[in-house]
N, C-alpha and C. Protein backbone atom coordinates (compact mmCIF):
# COMPACT_ATOMS: atom_id res chain seq x y z
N UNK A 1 0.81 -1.18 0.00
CA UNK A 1 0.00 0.00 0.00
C UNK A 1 0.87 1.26 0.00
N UNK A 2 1.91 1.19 0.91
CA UNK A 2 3.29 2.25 0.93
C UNK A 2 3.22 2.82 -0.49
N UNK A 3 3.57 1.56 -0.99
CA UNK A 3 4.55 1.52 -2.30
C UNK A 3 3.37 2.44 -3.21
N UNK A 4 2.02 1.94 -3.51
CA UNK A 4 1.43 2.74 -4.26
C UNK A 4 1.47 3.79 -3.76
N UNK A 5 0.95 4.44 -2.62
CA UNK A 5 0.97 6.10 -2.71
C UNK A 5 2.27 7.00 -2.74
N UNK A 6 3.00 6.24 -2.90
CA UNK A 6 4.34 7.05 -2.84
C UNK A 6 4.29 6.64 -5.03
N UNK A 7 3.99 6.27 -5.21
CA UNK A 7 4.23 5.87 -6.61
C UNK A 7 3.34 6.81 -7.20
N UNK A 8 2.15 6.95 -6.39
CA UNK A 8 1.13 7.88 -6.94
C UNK A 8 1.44 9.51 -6.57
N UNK A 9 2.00 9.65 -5.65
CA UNK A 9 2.63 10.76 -5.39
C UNK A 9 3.33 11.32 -6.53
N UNK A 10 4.48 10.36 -6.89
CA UNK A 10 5.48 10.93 -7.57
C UNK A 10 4.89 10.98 -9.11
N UNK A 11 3.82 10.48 -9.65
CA UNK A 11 2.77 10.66 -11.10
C UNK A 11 2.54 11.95 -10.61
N UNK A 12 1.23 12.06 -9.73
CA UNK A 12 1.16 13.38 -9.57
C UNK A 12 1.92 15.14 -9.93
N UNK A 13 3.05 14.66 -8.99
CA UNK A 13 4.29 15.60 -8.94
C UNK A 13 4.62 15.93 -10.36
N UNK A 14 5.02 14.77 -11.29
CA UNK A 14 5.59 15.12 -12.53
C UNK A 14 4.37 15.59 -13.44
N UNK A 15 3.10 15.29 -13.52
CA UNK A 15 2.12 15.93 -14.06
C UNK A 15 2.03 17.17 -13.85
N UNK A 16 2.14 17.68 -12.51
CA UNK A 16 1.48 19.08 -12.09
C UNK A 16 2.52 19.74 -12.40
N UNK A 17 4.32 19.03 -12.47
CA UNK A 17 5.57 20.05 -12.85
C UNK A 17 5.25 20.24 -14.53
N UNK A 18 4.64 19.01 -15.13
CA UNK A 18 4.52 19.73 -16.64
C UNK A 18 3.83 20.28 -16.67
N UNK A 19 2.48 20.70 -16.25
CA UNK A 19 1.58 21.39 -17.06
C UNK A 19 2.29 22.90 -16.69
N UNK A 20 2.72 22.93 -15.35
CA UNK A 20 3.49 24.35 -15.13
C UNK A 20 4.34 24.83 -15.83
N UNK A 21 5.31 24.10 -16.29
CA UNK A 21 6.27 24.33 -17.03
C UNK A 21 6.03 24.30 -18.39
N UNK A 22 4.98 23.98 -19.28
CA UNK A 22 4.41 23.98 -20.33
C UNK A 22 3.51 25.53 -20.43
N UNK A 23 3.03 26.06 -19.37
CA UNK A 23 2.62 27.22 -19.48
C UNK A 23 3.11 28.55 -19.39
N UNK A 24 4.63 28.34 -18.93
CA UNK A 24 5.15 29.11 -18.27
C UNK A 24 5.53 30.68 -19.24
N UNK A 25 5.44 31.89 -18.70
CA UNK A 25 5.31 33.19 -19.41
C UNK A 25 6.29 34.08 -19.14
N UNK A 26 7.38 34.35 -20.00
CA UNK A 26 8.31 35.12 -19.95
C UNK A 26 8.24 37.00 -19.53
N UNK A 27 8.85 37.40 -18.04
CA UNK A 27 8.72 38.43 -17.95
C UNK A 27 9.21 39.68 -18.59
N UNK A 28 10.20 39.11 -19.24
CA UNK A 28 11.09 39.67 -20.07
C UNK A 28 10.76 39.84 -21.25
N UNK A 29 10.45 41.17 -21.92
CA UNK A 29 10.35 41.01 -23.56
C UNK A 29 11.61 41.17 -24.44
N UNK A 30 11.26 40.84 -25.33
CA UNK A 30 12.32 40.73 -26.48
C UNK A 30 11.52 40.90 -27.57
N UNK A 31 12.43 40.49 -28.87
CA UNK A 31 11.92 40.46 -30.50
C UNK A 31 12.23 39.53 -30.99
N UNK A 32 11.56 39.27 -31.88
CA UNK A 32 11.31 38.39 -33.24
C UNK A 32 11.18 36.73 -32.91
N UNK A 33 10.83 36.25 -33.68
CA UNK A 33 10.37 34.81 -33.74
C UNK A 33 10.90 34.26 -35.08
N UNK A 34 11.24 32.48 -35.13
CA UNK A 34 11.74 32.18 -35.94
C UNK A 34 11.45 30.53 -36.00
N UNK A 35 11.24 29.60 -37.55
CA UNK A 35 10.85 28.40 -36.57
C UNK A 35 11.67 27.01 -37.26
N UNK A 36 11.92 26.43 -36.71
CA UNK A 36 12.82 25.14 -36.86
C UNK A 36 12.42 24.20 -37.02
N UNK A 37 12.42 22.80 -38.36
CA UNK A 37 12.11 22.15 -38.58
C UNK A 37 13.40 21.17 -38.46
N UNK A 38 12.87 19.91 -38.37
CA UNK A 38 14.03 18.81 -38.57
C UNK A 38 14.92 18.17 -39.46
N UNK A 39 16.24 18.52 -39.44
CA UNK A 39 17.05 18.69 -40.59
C UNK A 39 17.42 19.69 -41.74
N UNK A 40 16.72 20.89 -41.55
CA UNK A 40 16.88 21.75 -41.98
C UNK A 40 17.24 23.26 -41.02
N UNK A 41 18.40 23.53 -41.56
CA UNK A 41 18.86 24.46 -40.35
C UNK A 41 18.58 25.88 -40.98
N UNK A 42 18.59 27.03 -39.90
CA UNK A 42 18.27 27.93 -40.37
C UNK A 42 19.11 29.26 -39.92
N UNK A 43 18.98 30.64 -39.58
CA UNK A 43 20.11 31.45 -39.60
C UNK A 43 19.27 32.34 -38.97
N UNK A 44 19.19 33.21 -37.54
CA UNK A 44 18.62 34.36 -37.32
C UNK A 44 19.97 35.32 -37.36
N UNK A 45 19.29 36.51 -38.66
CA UNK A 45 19.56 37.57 -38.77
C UNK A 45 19.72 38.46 -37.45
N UNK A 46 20.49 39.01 -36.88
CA UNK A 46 20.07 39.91 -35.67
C UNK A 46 20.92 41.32 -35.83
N UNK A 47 19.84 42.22 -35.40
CA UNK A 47 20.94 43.85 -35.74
C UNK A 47 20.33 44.14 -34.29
N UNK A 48 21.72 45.13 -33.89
CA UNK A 48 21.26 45.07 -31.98
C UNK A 48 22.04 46.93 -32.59
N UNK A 49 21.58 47.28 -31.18
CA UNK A 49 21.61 48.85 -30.64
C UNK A 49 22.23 48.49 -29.37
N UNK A 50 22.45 49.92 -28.95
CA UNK A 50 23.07 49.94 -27.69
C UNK A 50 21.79 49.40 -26.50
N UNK A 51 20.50 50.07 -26.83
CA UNK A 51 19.63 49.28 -26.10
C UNK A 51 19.42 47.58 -26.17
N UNK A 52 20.60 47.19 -27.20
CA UNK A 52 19.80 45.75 -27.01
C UNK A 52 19.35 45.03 -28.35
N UNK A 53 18.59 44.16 -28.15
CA UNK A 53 18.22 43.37 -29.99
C UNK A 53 17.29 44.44 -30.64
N UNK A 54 17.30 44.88 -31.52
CA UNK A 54 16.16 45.70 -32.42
C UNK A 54 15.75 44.58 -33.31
N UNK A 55 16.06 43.55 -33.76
CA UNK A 55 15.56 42.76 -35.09
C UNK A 55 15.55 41.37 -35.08
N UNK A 56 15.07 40.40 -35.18
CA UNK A 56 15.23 39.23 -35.66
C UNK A 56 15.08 38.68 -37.18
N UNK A 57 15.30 38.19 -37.88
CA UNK A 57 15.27 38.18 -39.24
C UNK A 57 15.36 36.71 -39.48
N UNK A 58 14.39 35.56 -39.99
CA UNK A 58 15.18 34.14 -40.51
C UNK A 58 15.48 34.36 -41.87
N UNK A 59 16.99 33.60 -41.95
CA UNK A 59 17.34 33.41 -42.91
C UNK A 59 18.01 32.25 -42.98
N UNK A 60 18.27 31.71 -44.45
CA UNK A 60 19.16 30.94 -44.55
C UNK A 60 20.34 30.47 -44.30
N UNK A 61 21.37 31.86 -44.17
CA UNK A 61 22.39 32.41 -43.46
C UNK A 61 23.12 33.81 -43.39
N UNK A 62 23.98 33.98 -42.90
CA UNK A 62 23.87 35.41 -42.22
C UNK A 62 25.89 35.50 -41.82
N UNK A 63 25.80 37.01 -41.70
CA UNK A 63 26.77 36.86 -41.09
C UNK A 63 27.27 37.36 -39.98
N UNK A 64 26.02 38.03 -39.37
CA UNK A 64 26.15 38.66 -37.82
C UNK A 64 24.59 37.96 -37.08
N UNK A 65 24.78 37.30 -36.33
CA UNK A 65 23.84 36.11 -35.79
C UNK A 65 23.56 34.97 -35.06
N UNK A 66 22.89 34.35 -35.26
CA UNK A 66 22.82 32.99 -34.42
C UNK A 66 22.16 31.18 -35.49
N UNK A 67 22.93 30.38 -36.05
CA UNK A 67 22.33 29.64 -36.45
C UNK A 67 22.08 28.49 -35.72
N UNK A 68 21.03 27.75 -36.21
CA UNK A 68 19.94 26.59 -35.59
C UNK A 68 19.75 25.81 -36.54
N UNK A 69 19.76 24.34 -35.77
CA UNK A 69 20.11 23.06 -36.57
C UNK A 69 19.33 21.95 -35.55
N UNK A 70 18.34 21.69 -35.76
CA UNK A 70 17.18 21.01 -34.94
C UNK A 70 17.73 19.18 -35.78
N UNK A 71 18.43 18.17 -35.14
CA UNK A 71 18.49 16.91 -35.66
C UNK A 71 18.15 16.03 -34.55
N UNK A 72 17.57 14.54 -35.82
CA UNK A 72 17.56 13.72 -34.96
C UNK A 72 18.62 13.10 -34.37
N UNK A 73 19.17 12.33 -33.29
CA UNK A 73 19.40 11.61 -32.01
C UNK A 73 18.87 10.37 -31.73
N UNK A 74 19.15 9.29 -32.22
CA UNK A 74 18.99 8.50 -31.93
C UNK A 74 17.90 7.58 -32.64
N UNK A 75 17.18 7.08 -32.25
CA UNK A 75 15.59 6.29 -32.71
C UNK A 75 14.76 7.56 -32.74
N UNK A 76 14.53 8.24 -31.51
CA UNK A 76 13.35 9.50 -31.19
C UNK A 76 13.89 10.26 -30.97
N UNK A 77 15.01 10.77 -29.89
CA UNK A 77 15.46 12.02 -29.44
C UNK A 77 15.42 13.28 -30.76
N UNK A 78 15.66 14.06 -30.21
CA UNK A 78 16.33 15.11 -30.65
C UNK A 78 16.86 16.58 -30.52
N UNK A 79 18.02 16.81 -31.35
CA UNK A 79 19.14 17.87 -30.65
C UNK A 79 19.58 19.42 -31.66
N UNK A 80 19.10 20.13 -30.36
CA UNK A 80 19.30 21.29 -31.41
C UNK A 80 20.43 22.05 -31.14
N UNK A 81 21.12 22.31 -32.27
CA UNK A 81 22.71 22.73 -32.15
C UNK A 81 22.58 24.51 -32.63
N UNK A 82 22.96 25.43 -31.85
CA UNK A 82 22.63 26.44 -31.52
C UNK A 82 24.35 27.00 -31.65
N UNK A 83 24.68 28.38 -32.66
CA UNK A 83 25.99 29.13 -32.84
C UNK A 83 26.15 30.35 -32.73
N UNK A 84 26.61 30.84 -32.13
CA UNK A 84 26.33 32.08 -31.82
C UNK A 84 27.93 33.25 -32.98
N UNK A 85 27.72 34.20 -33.78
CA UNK A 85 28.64 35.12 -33.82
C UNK A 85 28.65 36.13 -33.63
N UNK A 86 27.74 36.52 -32.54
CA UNK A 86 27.32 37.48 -31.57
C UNK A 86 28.25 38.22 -30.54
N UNK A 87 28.54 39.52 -30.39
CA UNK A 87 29.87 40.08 -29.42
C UNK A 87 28.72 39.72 -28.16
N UNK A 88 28.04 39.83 -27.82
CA UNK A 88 27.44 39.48 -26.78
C UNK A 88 26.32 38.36 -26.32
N UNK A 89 25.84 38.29 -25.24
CA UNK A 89 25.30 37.00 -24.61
C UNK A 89 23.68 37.66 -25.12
N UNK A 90 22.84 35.95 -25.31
CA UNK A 90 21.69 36.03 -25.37
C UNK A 90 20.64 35.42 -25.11
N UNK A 91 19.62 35.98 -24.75
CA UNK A 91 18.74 34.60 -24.31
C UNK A 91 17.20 34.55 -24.97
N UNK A 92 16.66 33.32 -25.52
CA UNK A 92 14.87 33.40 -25.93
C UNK A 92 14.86 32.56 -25.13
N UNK A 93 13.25 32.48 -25.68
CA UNK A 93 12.36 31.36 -25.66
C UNK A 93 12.26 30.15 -26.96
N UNK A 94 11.43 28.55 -26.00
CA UNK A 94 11.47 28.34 -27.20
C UNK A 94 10.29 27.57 -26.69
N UNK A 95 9.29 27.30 -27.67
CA UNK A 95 8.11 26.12 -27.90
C UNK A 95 8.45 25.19 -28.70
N UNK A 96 7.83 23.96 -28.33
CA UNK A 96 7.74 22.89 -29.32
C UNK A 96 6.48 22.50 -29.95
N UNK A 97 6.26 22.43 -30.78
CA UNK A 97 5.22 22.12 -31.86
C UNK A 97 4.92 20.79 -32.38
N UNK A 98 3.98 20.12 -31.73
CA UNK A 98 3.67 18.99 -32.31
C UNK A 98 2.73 18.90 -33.55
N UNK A 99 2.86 17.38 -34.09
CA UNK A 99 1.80 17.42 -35.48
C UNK A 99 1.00 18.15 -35.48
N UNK A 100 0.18 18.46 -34.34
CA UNK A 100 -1.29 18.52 -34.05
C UNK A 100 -1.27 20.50 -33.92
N UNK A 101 -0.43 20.84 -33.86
CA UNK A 101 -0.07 22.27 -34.03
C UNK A 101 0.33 23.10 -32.49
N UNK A 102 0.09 21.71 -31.41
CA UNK A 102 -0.08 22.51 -30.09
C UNK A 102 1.25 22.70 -29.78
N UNK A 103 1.19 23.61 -28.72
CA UNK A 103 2.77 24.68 -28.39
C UNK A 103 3.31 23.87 -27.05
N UNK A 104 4.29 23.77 -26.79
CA UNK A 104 4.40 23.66 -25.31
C UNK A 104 5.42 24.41 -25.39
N UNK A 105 5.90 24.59 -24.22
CA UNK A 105 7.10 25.48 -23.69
C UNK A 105 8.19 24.72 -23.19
N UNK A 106 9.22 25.26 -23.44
CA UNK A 106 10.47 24.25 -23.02
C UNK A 106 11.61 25.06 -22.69
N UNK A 107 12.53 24.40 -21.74
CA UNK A 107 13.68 25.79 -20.98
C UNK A 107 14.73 25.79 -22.64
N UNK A 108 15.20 26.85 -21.88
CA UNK A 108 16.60 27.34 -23.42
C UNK A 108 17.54 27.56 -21.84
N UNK A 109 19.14 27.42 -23.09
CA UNK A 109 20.16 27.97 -22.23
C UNK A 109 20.70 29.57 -23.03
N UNK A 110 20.82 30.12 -21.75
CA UNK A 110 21.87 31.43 -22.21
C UNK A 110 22.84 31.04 -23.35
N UNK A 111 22.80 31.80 -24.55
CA UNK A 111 23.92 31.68 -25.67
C UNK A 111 25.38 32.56 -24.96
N UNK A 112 26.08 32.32 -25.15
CA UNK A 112 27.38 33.45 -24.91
C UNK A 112 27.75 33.96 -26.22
N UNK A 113 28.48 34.96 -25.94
CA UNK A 113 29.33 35.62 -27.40
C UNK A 113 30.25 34.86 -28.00
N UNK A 114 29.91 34.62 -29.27
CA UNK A 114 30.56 33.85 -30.18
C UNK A 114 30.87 32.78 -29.58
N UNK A 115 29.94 31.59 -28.81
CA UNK A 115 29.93 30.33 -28.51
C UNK A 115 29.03 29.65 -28.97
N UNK A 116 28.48 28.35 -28.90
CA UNK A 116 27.38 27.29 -28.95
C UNK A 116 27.17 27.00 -28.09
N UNK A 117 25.83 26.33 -28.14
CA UNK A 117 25.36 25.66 -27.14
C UNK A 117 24.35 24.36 -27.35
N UNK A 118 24.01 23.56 -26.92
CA UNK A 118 23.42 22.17 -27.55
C UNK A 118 22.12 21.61 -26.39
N UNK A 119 20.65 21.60 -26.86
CA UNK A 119 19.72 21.31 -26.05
C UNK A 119 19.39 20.02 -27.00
N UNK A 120 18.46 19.11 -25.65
CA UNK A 120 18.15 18.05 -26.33
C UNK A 120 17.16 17.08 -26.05
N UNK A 121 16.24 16.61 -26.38
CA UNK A 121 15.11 16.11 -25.93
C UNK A 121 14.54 14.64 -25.99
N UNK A 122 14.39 13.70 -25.69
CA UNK A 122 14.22 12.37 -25.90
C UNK A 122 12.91 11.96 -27.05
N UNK A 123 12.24 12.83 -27.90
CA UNK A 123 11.18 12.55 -28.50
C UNK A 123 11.68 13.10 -29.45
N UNK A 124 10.43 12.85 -30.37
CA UNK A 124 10.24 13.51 -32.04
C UNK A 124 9.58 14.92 -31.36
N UNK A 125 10.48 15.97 -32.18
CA UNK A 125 9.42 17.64 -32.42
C UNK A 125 9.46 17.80 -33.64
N UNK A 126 8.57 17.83 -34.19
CA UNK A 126 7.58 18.55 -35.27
C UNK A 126 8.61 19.52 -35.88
N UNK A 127 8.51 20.59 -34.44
CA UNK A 127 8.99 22.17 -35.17
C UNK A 127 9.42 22.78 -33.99
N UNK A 128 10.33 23.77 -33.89
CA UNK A 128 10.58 24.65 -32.97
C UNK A 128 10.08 25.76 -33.27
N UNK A 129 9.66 26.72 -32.12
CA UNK A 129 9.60 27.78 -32.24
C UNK A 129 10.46 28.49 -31.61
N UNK A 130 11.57 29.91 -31.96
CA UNK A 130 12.09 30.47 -30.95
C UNK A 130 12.00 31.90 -31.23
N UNK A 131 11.66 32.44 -30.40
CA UNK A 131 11.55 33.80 -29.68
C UNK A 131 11.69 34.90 -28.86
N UNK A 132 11.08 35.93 -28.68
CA UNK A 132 11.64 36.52 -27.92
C UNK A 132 13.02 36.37 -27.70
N UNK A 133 13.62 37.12 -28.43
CA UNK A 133 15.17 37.03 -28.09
C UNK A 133 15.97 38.76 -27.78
N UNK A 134 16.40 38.54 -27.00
CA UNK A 134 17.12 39.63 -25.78
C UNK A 134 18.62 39.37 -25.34
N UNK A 135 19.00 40.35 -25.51
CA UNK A 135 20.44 40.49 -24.83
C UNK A 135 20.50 40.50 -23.41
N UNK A 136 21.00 40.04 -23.03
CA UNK A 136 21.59 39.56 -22.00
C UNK A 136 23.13 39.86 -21.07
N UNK A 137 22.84 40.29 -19.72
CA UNK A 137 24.54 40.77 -19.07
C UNK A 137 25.22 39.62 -19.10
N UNK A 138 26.22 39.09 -18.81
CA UNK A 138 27.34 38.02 -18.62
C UNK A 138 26.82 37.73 -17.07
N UNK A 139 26.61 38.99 -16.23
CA UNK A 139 27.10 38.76 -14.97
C UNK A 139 25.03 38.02 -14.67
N UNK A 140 24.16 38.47 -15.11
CA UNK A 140 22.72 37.52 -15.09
C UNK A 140 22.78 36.49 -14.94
N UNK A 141 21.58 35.35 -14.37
CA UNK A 141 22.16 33.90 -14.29
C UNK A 141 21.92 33.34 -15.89
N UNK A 142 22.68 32.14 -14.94
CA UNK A 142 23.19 31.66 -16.59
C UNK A 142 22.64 30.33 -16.79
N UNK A 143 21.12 30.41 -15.58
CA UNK A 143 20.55 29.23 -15.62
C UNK A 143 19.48 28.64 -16.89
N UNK A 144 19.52 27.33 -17.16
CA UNK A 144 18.70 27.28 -18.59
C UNK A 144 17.28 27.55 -17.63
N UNK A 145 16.36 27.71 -18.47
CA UNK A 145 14.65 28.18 -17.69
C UNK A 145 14.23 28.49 -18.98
């Protein structure tokens, strides 16, 4: 009897952490949106000001920016390879898009200046969406969310 409610506990727990984390709403604004399919990589354009990002732009490729490369991993996984040639740090959002068109929300990590970075997920996605994208201090956390 232990054993089930502690088993049922921990269903619970991970249900109520997704739907939270699937809804979750960025306080921070930013610009532009851009969207990622599998195996086909793509290029955000970005022109920044002293205030910060003014533009997002997709393109094919670019030469002041960030490119994105959404592949599969395995049987199901999959991994999106993220480049930054950016003098400074940045951070979006991103959703995932299933067949069915619905959004969920999923953490991103801080990009740094002129680095990569690599997220990765145990299923098939459809499509990415990423957004809201904002500059970012060095010294901010540098936690993925």
């Amino acid at each position: 009897m232990i054993k089930r409610i502690i088993f049922l506990f921990a269903v619970l727990t991970c249900i109520g952490g997704c739907a939270v984390s699937n809804t979750k709403s960025n306080e921070t604004e930013g610009v532009g949106e851009i969207f990622i399919v599998p195996e086909m990589g793509t290029y955000a354009v970005i022109t920044s000001v002293d205030a910060g990002i003014n533009s997002v732009v997709q393109a094919s490729e670019g030469k002041k920016g960030i490119s994105f490369n959404l592949s599969t991993m395995g049987e199901t996984g999959m991994m999106l390879s993220v480049k930054s040639s950016l003098q400074f740090a940045v951070k979006y959002d991103i959703e995932m898009i299933d067949r069915n068109g619905k959004r969920y929300y999923t953490s991103s990590c801080p990009l740094m200046p002129e680095s990569g970075v690599f997220e990765s997920w145990g299923h098939f996605i459809s499509k990415l969406r990423i957004f809201n994208f904002r500059e970012i201090d060095i010294t901010d956390t540098m936690a993925c969310e």
